[in-house]
Protein backbone atom coordinates (compact mmCIF):
# COMPACT_ATOMS: atom_id res chain seq x y z
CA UNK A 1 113.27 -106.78 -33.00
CA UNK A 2 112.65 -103.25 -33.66
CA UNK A 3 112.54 -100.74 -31.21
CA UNK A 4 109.45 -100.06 -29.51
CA UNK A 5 107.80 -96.38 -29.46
CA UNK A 6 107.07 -94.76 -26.50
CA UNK A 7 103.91 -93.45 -25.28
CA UNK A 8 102.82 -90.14 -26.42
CA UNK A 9 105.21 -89.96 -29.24
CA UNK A 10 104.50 -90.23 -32.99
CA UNK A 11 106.48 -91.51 -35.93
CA UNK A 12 107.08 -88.54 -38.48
CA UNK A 13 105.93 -89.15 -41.95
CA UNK A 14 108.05 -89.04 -44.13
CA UNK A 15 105.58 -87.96 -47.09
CA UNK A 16 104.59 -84.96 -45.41
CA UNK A 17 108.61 -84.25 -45.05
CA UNK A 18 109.40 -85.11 -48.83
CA UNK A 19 106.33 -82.53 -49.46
CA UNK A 20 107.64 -79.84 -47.15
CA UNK A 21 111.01 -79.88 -49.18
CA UNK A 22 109.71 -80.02 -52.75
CA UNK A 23 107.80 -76.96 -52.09
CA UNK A 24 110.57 -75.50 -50.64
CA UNK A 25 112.68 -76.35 -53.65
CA UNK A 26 109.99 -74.86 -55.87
CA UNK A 27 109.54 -71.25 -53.78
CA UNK A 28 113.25 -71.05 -54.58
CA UNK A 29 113.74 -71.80 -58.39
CA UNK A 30 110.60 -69.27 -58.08
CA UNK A 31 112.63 -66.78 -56.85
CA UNK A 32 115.83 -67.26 -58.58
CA UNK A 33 113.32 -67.34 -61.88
CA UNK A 34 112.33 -63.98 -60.92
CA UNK A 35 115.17 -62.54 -59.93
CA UNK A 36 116.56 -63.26 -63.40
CA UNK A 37 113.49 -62.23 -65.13
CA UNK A 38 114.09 -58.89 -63.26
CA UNK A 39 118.12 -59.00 -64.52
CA UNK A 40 117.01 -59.27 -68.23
CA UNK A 41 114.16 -56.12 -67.88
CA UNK A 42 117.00 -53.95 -66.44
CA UNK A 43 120.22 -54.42 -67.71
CA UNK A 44 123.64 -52.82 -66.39
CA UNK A 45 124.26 -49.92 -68.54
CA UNK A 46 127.66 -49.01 -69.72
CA UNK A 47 129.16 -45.84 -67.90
CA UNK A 48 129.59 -43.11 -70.47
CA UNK A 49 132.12 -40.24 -69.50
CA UNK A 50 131.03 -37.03 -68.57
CA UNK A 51 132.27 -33.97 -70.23
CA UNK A 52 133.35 -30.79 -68.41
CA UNK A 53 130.16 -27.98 -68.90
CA UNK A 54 130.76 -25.02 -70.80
CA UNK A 55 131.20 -23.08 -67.68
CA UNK A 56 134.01 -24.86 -65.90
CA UNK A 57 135.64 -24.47 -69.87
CA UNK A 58 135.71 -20.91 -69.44
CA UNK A 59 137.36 -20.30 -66.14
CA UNK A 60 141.88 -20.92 -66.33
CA UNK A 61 142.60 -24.63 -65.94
CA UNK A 62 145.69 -26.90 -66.48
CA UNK A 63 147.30 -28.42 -69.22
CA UNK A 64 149.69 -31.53 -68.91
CA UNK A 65 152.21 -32.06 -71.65
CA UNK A 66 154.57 -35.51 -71.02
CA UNK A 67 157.67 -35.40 -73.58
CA UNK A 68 159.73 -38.06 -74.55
CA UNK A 69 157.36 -40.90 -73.40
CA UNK A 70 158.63 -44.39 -74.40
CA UNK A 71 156.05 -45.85 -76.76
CA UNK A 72 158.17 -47.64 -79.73
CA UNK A 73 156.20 -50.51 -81.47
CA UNK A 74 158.36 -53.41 -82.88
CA UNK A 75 157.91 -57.19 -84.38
CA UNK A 76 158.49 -58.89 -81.67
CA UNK A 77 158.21 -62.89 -82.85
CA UNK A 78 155.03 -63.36 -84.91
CA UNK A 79 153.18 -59.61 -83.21
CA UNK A 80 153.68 -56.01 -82.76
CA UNK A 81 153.96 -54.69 -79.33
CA UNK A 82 155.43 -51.96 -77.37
CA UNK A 83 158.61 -52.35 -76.44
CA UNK A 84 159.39 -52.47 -72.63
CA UNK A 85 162.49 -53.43 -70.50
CA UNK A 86 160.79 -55.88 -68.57
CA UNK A 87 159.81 -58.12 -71.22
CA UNK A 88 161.62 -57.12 -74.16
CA UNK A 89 165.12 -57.06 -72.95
CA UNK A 90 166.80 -59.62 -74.77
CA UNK A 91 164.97 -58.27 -77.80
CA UNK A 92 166.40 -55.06 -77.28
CA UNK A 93 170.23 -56.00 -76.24
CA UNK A 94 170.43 -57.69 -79.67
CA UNK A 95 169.78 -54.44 -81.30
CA UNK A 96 172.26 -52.64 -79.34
CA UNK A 97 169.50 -50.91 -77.48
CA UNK A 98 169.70 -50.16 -73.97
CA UNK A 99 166.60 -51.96 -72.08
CA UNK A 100 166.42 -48.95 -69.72
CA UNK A 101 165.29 -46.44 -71.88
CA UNK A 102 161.82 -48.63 -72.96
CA UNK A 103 159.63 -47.70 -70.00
CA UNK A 104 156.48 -47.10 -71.37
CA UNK A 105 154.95 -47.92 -67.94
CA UNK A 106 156.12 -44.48 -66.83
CA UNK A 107 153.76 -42.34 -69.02
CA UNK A 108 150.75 -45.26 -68.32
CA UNK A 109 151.49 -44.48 -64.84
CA UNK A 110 151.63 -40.59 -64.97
CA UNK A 111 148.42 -40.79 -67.38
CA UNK A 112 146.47 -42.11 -64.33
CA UNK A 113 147.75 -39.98 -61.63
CA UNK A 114 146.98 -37.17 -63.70
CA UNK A 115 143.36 -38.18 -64.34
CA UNK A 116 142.76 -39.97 -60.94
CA UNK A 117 143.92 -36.18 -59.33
CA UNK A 118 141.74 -33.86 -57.34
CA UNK A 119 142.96 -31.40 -59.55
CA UNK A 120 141.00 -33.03 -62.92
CA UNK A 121 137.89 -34.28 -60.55
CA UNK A 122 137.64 -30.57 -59.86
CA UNK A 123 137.51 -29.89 -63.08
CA UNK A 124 140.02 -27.83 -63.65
CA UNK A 125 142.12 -30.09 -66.18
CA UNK A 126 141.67 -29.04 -69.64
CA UNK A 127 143.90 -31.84 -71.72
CA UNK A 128 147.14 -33.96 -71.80
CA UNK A 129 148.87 -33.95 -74.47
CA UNK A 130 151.52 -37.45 -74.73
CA UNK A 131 154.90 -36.65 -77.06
CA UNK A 132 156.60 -40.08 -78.14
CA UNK A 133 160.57 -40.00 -78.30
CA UNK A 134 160.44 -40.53 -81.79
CA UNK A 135 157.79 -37.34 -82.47
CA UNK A 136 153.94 -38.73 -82.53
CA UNK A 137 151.85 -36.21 -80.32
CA UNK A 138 148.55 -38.06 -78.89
CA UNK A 139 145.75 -35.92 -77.07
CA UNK A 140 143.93 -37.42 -73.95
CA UNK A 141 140.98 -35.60 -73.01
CA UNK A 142 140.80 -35.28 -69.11
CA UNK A 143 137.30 -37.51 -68.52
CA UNK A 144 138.67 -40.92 -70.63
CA UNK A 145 139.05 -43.69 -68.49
CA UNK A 146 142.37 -44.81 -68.47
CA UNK A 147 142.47 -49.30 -68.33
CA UNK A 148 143.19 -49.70 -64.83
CA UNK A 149 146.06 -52.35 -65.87
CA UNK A 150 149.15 -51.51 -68.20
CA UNK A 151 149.00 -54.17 -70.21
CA UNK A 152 144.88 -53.49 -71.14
CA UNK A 153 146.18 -49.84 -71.78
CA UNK A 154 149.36 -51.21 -74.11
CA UNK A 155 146.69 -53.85 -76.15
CA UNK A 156 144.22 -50.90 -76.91
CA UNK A 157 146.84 -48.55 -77.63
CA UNK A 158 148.23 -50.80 -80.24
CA UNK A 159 145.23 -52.02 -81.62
CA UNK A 160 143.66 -49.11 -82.03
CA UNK A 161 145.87 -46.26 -81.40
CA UNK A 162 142.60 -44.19 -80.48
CA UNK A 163 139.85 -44.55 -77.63
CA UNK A 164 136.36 -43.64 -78.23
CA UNK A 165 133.90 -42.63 -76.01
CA UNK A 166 130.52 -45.13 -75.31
CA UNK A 167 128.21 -44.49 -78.04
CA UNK A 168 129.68 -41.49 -79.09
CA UNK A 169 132.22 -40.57 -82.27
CA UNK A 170 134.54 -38.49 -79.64
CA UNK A 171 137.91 -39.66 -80.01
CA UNK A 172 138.62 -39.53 -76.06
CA UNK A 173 142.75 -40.83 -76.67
CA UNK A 174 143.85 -39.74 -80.62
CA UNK A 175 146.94 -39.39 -82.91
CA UNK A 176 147.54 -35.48 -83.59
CA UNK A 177 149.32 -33.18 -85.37
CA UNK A 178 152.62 -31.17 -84.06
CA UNK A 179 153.58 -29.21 -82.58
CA UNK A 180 151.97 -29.07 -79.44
CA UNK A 181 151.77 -25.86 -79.00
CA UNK A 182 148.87 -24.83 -81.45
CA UNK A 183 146.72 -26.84 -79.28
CA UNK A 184 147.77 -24.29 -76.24
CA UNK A 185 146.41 -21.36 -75.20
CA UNK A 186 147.09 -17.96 -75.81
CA UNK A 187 149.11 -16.62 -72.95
CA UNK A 188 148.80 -19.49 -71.22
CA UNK A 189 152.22 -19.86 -68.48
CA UNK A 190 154.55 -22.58 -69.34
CA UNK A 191 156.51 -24.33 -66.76
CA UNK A 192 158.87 -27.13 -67.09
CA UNK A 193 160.42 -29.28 -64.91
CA UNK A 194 164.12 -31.15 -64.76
CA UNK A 195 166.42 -32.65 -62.39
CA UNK A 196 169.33 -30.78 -63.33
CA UNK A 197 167.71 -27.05 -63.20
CA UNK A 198 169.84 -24.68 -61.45
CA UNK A 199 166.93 -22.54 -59.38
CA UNK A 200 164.84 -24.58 -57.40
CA UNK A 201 161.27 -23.06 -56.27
CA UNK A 202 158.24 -24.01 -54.72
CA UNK A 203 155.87 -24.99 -56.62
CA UNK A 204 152.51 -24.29 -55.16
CA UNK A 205 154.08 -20.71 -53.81
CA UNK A 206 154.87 -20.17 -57.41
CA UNK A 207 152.66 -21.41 -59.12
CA UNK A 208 149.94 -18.87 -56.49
CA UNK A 209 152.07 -15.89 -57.61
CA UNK A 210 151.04 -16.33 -61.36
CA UNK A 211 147.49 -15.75 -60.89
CA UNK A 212 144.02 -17.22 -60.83
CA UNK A 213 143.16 -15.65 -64.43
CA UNK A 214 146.01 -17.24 -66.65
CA UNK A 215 146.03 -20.90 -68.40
CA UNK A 216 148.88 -23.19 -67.06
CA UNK A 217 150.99 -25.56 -68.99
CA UNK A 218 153.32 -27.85 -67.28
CA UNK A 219 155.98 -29.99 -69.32
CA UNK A 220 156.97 -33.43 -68.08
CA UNK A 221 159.60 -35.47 -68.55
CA UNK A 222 158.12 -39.11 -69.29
CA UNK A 223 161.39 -40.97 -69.58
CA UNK A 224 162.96 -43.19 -66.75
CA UNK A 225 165.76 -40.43 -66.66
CA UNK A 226 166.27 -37.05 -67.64
C-alpha cells in the first residue's frame, strides 16, 4: 500500500526536473563551446627574448668567461651524450677516466645563476663566453633562456650545439672561434679567481675601486676542482 500524501503537499514532476537539468547541461557545453571558440581566436604566443637597447650597450657592463667547463661528448651504447659522473661512471672507469672530473652540471648551473642575476636583469651583462676543457669556446648572449632542467639543456646542446632565438636567425647559444679574448673589450679589467691565490680581497670593495667607466671581465673556473 503506498504511502499516502499529505494535505497541502504536491508530488514533484519529474518531467519538469529532467527539463531543468537538460537545459542546464546545454548552458554549460554552451559555455565550454565558447570558451574554446575564444582559445582558438587568441592563441598563447611564444615569449621571444628581449634584447638589451642600444643605450644600456653603451654604458661599462660585465663579461663572464667559465674555463675548463666539462662538456666531452662520447658513444655511450647506441647514442652520443655528454659525459657526466653521475650516469656515466662505469663508462668512464673503463677508460681509465676519473668520474669526478665529468661535471658538466657545474657550468649548466653557473649558466643560470649568471642569467637569473640582478646583475644581467639590470642589464648590465654584456655576454658569457663557455671554454670546454678540450678548447671549443661557445658564446651565450645574456637574454637566452637557459632550459630550466639539465638534462633539457644537455639534449639541446647536443642536438644542436646552437640555440636560436623565436622567429629570429640570432644564434642566442653558438660555437665560436678562439681565443676569447678578441671578443673582449678594449681595456676592459680582467679578474680571475682561484682557490689557491695567495692575496685575498674583497670583491665588491675592489671591484668599486676600478671604476664605473671601465668594462669588466671575470674568469671562472667551471670544473668541480681547481
Amino acid at each position: 500500500m503506498g504511502r499516502p500524501y499529505g494535505k497541502g503537499h504536491k508530488r514533484k514532476k519529474t518531467g519538469e526536473r529532467y527539463d531543468k537539468e537538460e537545459d542546464e547541461l546545454e548552458d554549460k557545453q554552451v559555455v565550454e563551446e565558447t570558451t574554446e571558440e575564444e582559445t582558438e581566436k587568441f592563441p598563447e604566443l611564444e615569449g621571444i627574448p628581449i634584447a638589451p637597447s642600444a643605450q644600456t650597450l653603451k654604458k661599462p657592463g660585465v663579461i663572464f668567461v667559465l674555463e675548463k667547463a666539462s662538456l666531452e661528448v662520447a658513444k655511450v651504447g647506441k647514442n652520443y651524450q655528454i659525459l657526466n659522473s653521475e650516469e656515466h661512471a662505469n663508462f668512464l672507469r673503463r677508460n681509465n677516466k676519473n668520474p669526478a672530473d665529468y661535471r658538466p652540471d657545474i657550468v649548466y648551473q653557473a649558466l643560470l645563476s649568471i642569467l637569473d642575476s640582478p646583475l644581467n636583469k639590470a642589464g648590465c651583462l654584456r655576454a658569457v663566453y663557455v671554454k670546454t676543457d678540450k678548447g671549443v669556446l661557445f658564446e651565450v648572449k645574456p637574454y637566452v633562456r637557459i632550459p630550466r632542467t639539465y638534462k633539457r639543456f644537455a639534449v639541446q646542446l647536443l642536438q644542436k650545439l646552437s640555440i636560436a632565438a623565436v622567429g629570429k636567425r640570432e644564434k642566442l647559444l653558438r660555437v665560436i672561434k678562439n681565443p676569447v679574448t678578441q671578443y673582449l673589450p678594449l681595456n676592459s679589467c680582467k679578474i680571475g679567481f682561484s682557490h689557491s691565490s695567495d692575496k685575498l680581497v674583497e670583491m665588491e670593495k675592489y671591484v668599486a675601486g676600478v671604476g664605473g667607466d671601465t668594462d669588466l671581465v671575470f674568469v671562472v673556473g667551471a670544473m668541480s676542482h681547481g
